[in-house]
Each structure stands twice: as structure tokens, then as C-alpha cells.
Protein backbone atom coordinates (compact mmCIF):
# COMPACT_ATOMS: atom_id res chain seq x y z
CA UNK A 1 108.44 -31.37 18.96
CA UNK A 2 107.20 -33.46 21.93
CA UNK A 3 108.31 -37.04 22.54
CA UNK A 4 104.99 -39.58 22.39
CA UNK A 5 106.76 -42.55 23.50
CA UNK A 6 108.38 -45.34 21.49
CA UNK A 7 107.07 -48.74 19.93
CA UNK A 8 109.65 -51.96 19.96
CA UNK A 9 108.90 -54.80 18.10
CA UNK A 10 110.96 -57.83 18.65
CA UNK A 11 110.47 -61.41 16.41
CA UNK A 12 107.34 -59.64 15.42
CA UNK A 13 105.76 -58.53 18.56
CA UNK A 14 105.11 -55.48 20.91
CA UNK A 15 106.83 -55.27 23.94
CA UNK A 16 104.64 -54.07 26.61
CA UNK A 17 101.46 -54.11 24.34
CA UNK A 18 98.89 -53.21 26.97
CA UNK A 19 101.02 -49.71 28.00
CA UNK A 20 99.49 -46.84 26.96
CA UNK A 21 102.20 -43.82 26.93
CA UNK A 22 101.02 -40.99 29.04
CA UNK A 23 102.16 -38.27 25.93
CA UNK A 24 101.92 -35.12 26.07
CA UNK A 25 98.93 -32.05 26.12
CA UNK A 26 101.24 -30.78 22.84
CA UNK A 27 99.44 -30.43 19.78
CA UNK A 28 102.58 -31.45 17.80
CA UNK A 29 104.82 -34.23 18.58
CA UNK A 30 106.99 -37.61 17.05
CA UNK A 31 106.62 -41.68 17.80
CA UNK A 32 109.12 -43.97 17.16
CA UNK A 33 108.90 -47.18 16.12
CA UNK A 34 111.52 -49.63 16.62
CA UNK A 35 111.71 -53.12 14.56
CA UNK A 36 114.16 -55.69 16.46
CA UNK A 37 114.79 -58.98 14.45
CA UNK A 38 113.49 -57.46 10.99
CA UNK A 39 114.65 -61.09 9.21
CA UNK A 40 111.57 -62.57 11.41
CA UNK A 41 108.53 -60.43 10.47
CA UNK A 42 108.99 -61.50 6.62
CA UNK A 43 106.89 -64.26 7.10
CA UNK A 44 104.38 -62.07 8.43
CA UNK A 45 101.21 -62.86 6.05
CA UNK A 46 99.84 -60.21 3.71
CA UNK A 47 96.61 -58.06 5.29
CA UNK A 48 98.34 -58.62 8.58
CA UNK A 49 99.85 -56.39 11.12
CA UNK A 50 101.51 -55.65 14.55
CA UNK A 51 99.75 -52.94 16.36
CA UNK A 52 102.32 -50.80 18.30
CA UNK A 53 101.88 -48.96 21.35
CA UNK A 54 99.06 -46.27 21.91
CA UNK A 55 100.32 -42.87 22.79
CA UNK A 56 98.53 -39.19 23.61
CA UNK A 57 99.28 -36.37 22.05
CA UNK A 58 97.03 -33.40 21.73
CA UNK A 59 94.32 -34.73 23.48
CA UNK A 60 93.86 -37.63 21.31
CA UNK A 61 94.90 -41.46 21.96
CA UNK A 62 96.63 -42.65 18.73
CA UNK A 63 98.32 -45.45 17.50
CA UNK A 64 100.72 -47.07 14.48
CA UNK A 65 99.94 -50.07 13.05
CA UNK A 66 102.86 -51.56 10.31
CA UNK A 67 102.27 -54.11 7.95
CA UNK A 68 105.22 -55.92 7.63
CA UNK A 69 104.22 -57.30 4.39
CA UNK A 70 102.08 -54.93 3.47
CA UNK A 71 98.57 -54.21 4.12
CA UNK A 72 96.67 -55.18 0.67
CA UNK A 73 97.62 -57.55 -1.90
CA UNK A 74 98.98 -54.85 -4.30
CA UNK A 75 101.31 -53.65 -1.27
CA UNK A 76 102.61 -57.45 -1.01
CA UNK A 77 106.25 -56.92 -0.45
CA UNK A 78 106.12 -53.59 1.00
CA UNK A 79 106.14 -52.53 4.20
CA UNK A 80 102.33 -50.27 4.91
CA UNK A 81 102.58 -48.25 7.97
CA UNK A 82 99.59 -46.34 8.85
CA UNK A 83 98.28 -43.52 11.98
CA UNK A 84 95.17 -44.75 13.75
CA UNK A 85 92.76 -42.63 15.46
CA UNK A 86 91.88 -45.08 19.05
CA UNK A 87 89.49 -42.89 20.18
CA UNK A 88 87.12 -42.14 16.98
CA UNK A 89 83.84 -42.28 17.95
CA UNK A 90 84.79 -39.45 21.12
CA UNK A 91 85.50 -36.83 18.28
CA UNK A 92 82.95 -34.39 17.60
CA UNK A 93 84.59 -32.93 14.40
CA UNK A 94 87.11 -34.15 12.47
CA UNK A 95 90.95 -33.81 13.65
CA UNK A 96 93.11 -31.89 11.18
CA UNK A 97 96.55 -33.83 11.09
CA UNK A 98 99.83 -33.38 9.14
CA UNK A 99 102.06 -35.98 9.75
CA UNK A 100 105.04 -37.63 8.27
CA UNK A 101 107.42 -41.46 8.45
CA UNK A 102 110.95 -41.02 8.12
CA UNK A 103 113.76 -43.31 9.02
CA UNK A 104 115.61 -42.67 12.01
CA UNK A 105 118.97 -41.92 9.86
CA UNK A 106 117.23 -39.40 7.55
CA UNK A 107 115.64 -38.05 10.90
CA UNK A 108 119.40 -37.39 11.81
CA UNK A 109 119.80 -35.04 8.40
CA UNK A 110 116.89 -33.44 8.48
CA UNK A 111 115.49 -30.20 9.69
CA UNK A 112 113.77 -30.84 13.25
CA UNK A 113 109.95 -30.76 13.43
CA UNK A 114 110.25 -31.68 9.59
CA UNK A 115 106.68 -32.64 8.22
CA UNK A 116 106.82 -33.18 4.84
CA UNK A 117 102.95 -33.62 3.93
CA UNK A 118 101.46 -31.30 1.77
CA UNK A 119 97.71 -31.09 3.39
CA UNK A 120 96.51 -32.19 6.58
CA UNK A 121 94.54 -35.81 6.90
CA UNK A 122 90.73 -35.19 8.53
CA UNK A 123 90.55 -38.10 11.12
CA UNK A 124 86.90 -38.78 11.99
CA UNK A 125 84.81 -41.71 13.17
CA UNK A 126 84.74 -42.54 9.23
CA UNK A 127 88.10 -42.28 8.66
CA UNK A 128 90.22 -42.53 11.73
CA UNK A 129 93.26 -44.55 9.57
CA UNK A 130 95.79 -42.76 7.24
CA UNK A 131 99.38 -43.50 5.90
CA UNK A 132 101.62 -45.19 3.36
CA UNK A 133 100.51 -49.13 1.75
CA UNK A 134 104.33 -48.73 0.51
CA UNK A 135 106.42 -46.96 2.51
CA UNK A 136 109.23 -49.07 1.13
CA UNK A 137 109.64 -52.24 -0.45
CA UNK A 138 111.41 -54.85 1.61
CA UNK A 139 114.01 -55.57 -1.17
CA UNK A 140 115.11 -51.52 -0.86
CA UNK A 141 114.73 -51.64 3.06
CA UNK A 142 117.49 -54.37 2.87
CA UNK A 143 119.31 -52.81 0.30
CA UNK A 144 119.72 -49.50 2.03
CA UNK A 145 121.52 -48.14 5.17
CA UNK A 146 118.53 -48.07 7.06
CA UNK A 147 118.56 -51.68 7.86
CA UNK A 148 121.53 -52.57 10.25
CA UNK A 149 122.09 -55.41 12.62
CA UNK A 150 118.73 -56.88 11.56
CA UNK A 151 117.00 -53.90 12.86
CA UNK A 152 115.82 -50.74 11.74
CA UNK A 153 113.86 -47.28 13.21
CA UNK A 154 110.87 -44.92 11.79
CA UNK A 155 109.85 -41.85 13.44
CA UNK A 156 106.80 -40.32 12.78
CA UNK A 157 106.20 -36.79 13.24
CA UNK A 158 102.49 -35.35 14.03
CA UNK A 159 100.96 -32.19 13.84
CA UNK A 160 97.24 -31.45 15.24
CA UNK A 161 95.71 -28.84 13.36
CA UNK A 162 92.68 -28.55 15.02
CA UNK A 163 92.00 -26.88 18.95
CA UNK A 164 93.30 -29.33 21.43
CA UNK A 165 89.69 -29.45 22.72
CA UNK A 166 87.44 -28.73 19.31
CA UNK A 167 83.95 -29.40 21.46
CA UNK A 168 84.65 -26.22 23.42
CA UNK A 169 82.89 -23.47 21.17
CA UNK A 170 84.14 -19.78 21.23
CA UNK A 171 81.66 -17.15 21.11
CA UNK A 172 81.96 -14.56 18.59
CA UNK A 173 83.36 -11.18 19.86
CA UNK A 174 80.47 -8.92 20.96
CA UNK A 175 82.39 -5.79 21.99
CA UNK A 176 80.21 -4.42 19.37
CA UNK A 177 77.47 -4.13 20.96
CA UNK A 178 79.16 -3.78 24.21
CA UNK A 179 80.42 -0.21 22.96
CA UNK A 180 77.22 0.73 21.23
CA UNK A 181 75.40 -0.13 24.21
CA UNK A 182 78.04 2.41 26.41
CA UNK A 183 77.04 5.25 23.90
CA UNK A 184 73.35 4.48 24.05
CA UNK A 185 73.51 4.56 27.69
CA UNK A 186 75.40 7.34 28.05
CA UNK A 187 77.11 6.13 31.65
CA UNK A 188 80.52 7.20 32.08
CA UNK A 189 80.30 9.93 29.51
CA UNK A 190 82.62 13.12 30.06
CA UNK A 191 82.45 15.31 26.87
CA UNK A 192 79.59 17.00 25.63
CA UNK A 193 79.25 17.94 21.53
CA UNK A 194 76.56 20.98 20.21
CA UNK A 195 75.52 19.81 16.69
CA UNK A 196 73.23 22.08 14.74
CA UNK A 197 71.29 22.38 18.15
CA UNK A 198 71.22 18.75 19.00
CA UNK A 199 73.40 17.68 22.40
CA UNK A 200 75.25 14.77 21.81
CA UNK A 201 77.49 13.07 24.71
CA UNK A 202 80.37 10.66 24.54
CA UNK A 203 83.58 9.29 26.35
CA UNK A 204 86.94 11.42 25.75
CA UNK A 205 88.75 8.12 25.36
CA UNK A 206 86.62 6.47 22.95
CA UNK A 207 86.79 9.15 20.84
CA UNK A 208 90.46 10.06 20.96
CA UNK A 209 91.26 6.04 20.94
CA UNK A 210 89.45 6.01 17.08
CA UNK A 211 90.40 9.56 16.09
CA UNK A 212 93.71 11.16 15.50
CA UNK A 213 91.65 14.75 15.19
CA UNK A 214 89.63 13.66 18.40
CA UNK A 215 93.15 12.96 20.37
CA UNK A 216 93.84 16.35 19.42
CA UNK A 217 91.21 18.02 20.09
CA UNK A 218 90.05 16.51 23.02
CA UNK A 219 93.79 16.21 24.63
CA UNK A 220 95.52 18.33 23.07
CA UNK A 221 95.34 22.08 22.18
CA UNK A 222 93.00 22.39 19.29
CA UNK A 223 89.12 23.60 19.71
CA UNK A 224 86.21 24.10 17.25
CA UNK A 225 84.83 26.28 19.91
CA UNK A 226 83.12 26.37 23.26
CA UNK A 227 79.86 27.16 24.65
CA UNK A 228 79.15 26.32 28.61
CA UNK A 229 81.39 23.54 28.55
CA UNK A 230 80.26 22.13 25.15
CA UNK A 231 82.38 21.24 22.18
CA UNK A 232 80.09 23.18 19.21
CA UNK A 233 80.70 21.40 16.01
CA UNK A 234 80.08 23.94 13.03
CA UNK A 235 79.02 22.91 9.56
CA UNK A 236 77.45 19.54 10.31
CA UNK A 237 73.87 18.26 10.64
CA UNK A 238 72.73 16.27 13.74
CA UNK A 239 72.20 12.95 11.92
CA UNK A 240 75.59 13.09 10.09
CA UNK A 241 77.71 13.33 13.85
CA UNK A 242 75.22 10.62 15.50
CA UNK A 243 75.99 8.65 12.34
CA UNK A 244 79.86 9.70 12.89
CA UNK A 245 79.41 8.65 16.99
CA UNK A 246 78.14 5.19 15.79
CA UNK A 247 80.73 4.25 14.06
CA UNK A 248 83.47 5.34 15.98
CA UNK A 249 81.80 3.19 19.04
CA UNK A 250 81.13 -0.16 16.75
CA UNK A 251 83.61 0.10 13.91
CA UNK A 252 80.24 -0.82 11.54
CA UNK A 253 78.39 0.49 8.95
CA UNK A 254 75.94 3.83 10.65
CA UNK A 255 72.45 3.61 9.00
CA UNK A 256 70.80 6.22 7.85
CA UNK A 257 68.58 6.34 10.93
CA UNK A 258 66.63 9.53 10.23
CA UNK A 259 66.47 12.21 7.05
CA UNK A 260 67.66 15.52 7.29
CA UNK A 261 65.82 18.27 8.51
CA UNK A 262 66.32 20.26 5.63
CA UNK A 263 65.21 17.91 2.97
CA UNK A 264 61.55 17.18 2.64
CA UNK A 265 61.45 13.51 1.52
CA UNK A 266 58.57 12.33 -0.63
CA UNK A 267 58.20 9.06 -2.63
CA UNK A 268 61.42 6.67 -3.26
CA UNK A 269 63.13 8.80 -5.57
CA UNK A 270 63.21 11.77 -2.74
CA UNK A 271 64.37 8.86 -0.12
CA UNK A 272 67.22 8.29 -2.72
CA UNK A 273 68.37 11.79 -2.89
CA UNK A 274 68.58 12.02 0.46
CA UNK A 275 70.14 9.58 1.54
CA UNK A 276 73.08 10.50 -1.03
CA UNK A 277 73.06 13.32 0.41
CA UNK A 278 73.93 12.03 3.54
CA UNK A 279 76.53 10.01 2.20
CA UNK A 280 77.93 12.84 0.77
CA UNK A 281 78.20 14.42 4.22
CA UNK A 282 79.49 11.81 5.78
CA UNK A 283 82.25 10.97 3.72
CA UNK A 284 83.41 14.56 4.68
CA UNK A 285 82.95 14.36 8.34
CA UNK A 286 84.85 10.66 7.83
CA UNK A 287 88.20 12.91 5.94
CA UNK A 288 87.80 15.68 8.38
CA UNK A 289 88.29 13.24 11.63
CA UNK A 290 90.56 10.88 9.72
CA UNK A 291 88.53 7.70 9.94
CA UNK A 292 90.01 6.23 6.70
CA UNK A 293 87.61 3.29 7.25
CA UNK A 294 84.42 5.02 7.22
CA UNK A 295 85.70 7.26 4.17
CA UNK A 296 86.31 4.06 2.34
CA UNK A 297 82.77 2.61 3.12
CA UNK A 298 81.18 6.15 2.10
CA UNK A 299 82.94 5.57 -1.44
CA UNK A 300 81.89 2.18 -1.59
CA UNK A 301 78.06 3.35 -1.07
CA UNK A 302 78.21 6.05 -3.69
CA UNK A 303 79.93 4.41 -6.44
CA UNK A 304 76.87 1.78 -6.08
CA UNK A 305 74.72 5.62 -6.56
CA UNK A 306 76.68 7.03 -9.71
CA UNK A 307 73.99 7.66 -12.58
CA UNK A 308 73.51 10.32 -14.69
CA UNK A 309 71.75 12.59 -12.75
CA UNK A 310 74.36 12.03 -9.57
CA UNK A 311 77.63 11.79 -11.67
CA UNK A 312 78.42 15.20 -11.36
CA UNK A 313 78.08 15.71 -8.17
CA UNK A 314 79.58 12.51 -6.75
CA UNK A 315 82.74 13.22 -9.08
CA UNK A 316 83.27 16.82 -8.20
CA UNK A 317 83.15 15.21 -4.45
CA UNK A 318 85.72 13.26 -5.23
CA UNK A 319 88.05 15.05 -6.21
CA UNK A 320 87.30 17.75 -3.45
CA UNK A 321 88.29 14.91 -0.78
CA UNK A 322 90.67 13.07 -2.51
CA UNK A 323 88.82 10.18 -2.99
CA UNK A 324 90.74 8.35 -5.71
CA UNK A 325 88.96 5.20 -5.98
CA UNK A 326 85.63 6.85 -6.14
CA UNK A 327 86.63 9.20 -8.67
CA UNK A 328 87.98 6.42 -11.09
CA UNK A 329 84.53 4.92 -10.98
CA UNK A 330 82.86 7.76 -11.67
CA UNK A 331 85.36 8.54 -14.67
CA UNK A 332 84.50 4.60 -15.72
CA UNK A 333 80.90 5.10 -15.68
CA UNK A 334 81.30 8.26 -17.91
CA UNK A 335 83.97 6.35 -20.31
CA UNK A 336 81.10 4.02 -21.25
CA UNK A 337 78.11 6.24 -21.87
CA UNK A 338 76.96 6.85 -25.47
CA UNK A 339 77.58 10.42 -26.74
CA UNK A 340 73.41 11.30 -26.59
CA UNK A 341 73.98 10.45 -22.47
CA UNK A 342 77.23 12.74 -21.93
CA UNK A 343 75.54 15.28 -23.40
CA UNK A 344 73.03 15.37 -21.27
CA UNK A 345 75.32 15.11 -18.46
CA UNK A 346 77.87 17.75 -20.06
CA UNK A 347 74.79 20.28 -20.19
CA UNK A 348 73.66 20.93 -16.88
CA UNK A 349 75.15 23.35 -14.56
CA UNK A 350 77.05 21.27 -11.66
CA UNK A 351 79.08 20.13 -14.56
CA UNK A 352 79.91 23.39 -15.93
CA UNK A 353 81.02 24.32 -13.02
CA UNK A 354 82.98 21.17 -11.78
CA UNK A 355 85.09 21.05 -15.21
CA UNK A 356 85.98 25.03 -14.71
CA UNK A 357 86.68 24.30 -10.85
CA UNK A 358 88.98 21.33 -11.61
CA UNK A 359 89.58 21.43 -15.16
CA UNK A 360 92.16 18.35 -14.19
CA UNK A 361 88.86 15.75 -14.34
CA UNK A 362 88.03 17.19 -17.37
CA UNK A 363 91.34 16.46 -19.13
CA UNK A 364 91.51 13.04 -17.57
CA UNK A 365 87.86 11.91 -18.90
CA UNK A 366 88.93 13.25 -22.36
CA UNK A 367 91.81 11.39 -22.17
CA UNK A 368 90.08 8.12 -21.15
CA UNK A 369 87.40 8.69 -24.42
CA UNK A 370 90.64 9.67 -26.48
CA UNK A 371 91.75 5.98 -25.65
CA UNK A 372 88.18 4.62 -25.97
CA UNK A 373 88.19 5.92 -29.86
């Protein structure tokens, strides 16, 4: 911790009162406070105090003020000692502060930079003033080793939670939209993709910077195939790899923007298929480049999609792409249908042949009703 200057009181006043210590640009840092001829502040009155010397620390102009005989009428016989905030009404937020009196000799025992408060003290313009009405009574101060020669020492340690400045407001990161705008853009770009007979173009970097398959493929000595200096990506409609290039450029959730070609879209209910579809499709594309992130946000939007028409085919899914999570919702959903409903799901043909594909599901959703009975 920082020194912030020192405080000696002598027959009950300040030395040097009108010095203000210089302190330090530290956002942590201790005061002392020295009392000289302790026998002579006792007949300081009740309510009043001796205001020591202002110091700086953290950007702020603070001060202690001790009550030799304690601040209120209930503290009568105590010593108060408080932290005062000199500059209050120059705050534009409150000032997060931990701080903490000790006695020089327990100073000497105790870890360094020790502050013992449990939650930091929010000095404003309303409340710039904080600390102890009885930091000790002055029958125990005289009582105890901390009193010798007629003197005694408190330290107090401080610790600014908040910025040093808190009127200087950081902008929020925006390298978002930065990236998003590169890919829009297209400037810079050096690799060019073939997707269901869509051209897509990107940066080799980006890619292999997001992508463990991309590093590989793009650096290293894998290929899905060439044609006049295009990477052609097999089994994968255009909207699924522009969704795929969004997200690898803005770490965000890729809209469906537009619905596949293949899938005429009528009414809400059509909008609804297809767009599971798609989310269905991307999840793959997400487990085949190893973006763990989008896979996990693709599970998340489907297991907000199970019903009974889509159970089926979101489980099989799944368990195809090792989607743990996702299955175990879809397992959960099933678990608390009513017999008329499973049957109904148990009839159709997807689930015929899901439960002789991976007869494992089948097992574990009879095990889960098993329980249920």
C-alpha cells in the first residue's frame, strides 16, 4: 500500500492544519494518525472533534476526523473516528471504499495491506462520512498496550473500488460489427468457398483463427475439393454456410436471414418447419467445423422446438451429433407425456426407425418411464 501522509495531534490540535498531503495517484493506500498528549484531549466535549490533515489518494481529497470523546451522546466515552469525503459534491457517482482503523502495534502483527471490512462504503455527496462512533472506549485505550508515554497511533488502510477517474465512460467493445462489417465488405478477402452454387468469400485468417477444421484446411493439408481456385463445400445449402460465415466473423447468434430453396414456405406453421430445419443443419455444420459455441446455441434453439410432431426428429439428431444436453431434453419432454401422446409419437415412421437405428434411446426412455411408474 501507498503512504497518504500522517496526522499529529498534540494537546488536542493539528500540527500543520492547513497542509494538504500531496498522496498518491494509487487507488489503495494507509493514513496515520498520531495522538501526542492523549491525557489532554479527555476534556474534549462530546459531538466535538479535531479534524486531521487532508490527504489524496486515488484521485480523491480525504480526510479523518476523531472524536476524542466520541461523536454522539451514546458514544460518550469512546473514541469515534470516521473517513470524510472533502471533495463530495465533485463526484459524479459514488466512490466504492473498503477501509479499515487499526492501532499501530496490531499494524506491526498483521498481514500488510490488511483491510478487514466486509463490503465497501459508497461515498457520495449524501454520504461522504463513514467509520466507527466506538472504536474503543477510553477506559480500554488506557488499559491496553496501545497507549504508551501518553500517546498512541491508528493507521487506516483504504481501498478505492471504483476507476480512479469514474466520469471517464468506456465504450462498449464494437469489434462486432467491426468484423461483420469486413465480411460484408469483402476487402481484404483471400479465399473463395462454392456452396450449392452460391460464391461466398472470406479471410483465411478469420476463418482458421475461429476454426480448428478451417486451420486445417485452409493451412494445412486437408481439402473438400477444388474447382478454379475455389474451396467447393459439398452437402450444405447456401443459407446454412452464410449463416456459418456470420458467426464465425461476430461470435453472435446468425438469423435465419432467408428460407431454403428447397422448402416452399406457406403460412406460420411452414415458417416453423423451416426454420427447424435450418437449425437442424446448422447444428451439423457447427460439429463438423468444431464451433462448440454455435453447436451449443443450435441445442438451445431446438430444445425451445421439441413437440410432438418434432420429437423424433430432434432426438434422433441428437444422438447422431452427440448432443447430450439436447437429447436429455428431448428424453424429459417424452418422460412427461401421457400414454394417449407417446403413442402417437411411438406410431409414426421417423420413430420406428430412430429406436431400430439407436435402440440405446430407446432403452434409456424406457428406463426413465420405468422410474416414472
Amino acid at each position: 500500500m501507498s503512504f497518504a501522509g500522517v496526522s499529529i495531534i498534540t494537546d488536542g490540535r493539528l500540527r500543520q492544519p492547513s497542509a494538504v498531503y500531496p498522496g498518491t495517484a494509487s487507488r489503495s493506500g494507509y493514513h496515520l494518525l498520531v495522538v501526542e498528549g492523549y491525557s489532554r484531549t479527555k476534556r474534549t466535549p462530546n459531538g466535538a472533534s479535531i479534524e486531521c490533515r487532508p490527504f489524496m489518494l486515488g484521485g480523491h481529497r480525504w480526510v479523518l476526523d476523531i472524536y476524542p470523546n466520541g461523536k454522539h451522546p451514546e458514544s460518550a466515552g469512546s473514541i469515534s473516528i470516521f473517513l470524510v469525503l472533502l471533495d463530495k459534491e465533485q463526484v459524479a457517482r459514488p466512490v466504492k471504499v473498503c477501509f479499515d482503523f487499526s492501532f499501530v502495534d496490531e499494524v506491526e502483527v498483521q498481514a500488510p495491506a490488511c483491510v478487514r471490512a466486509t463490503e465497501a462504503c459508497e461515498f457520495s455527496s449524501d454520504a461522504n462520512c463513514f467509520g466507527h462512533s466506538h472504536l474503543i472506549t477510553r477506559e480500554d485505550l488506557e488499559k491496553s498496550g496501545h497507549l504508551k508515554d501518553d500517546c498512541f497511533a491508528v493507521r487506516c488502510d483504504i481501498i478505492i473500488a471504483d476507476p480512479l477517474a469514474p466520469f471517464i465512460e468506456v465504450p462498449p467493445s464494437n469489434m462486432r460489427r467491426h468484423l461483420a462489417k469486413l465480411l460484408e465488405t469483402e476487402v481484404g478477402t483471400d479465399v473463395t468457398f462454392m456452396v450449392d452454387g452460391e460464391t461466398f468469400v472470406a479471410h483465411r485468417c478469420v476463418l482458421a483463427a475461429r476454426s480448428a477444421v478451417f486451420m486445417a484446411e485452409l493451412f494445412g493439408s486437408m481439402e473438400e475439393g477444388i474447382t478454379d481456385n475455389a474451396i467447393e463445400i459439398r452437402d450444405m445449402g447456401a443459407p446454412v454456410f452464410k449463416a456459418l460465415l456470420r458467426f464465425i466473423y461476430t461470435d453472435s447468434w446468425p438469423k435465419m436471414e432467408e428460407v431454403p430453396s428447397c422448402m416452399e414456405v406457406e403460412g406460420d406453421v411452414e415458417k416453423g418447419i423451416a426454420e427447424a430445419t435450418w437449425l437442424q443443419h446448422l447444428l451439423v455444420v457447427a460439429d463438423r467445423y468444431d464451433l462448440q459455441r454455435l453447436k451449443s446455441m443450435c441445442e438451445q434453439q431446438l430444445a425451445g422446438q421439441i413437440g410432438l410432431t418434432s420429437v423424433t426428429t430432434i432426438l434422433t439428431l441428437a444422438q447422431q451429433q452427440h448432443c447430450s444436453q439436447l437429447k436429455e431434453a428431448c428424453l424429459e419432454f417424452l418422460n412427461v407425456q401421457s400414454a394417449t401422446a407417446l403413442q402417437r409419437v411411438m406410431s409414426t415412421s421417423d420413430w420406428e426407425h430412430m429406436s431400430t437405428t439407436y435402440p440405446c434411446v430407446l432403452n434409456e426412455l424406457i428406463a426413465k418411464l420405468a422410474y416414472k411408474v
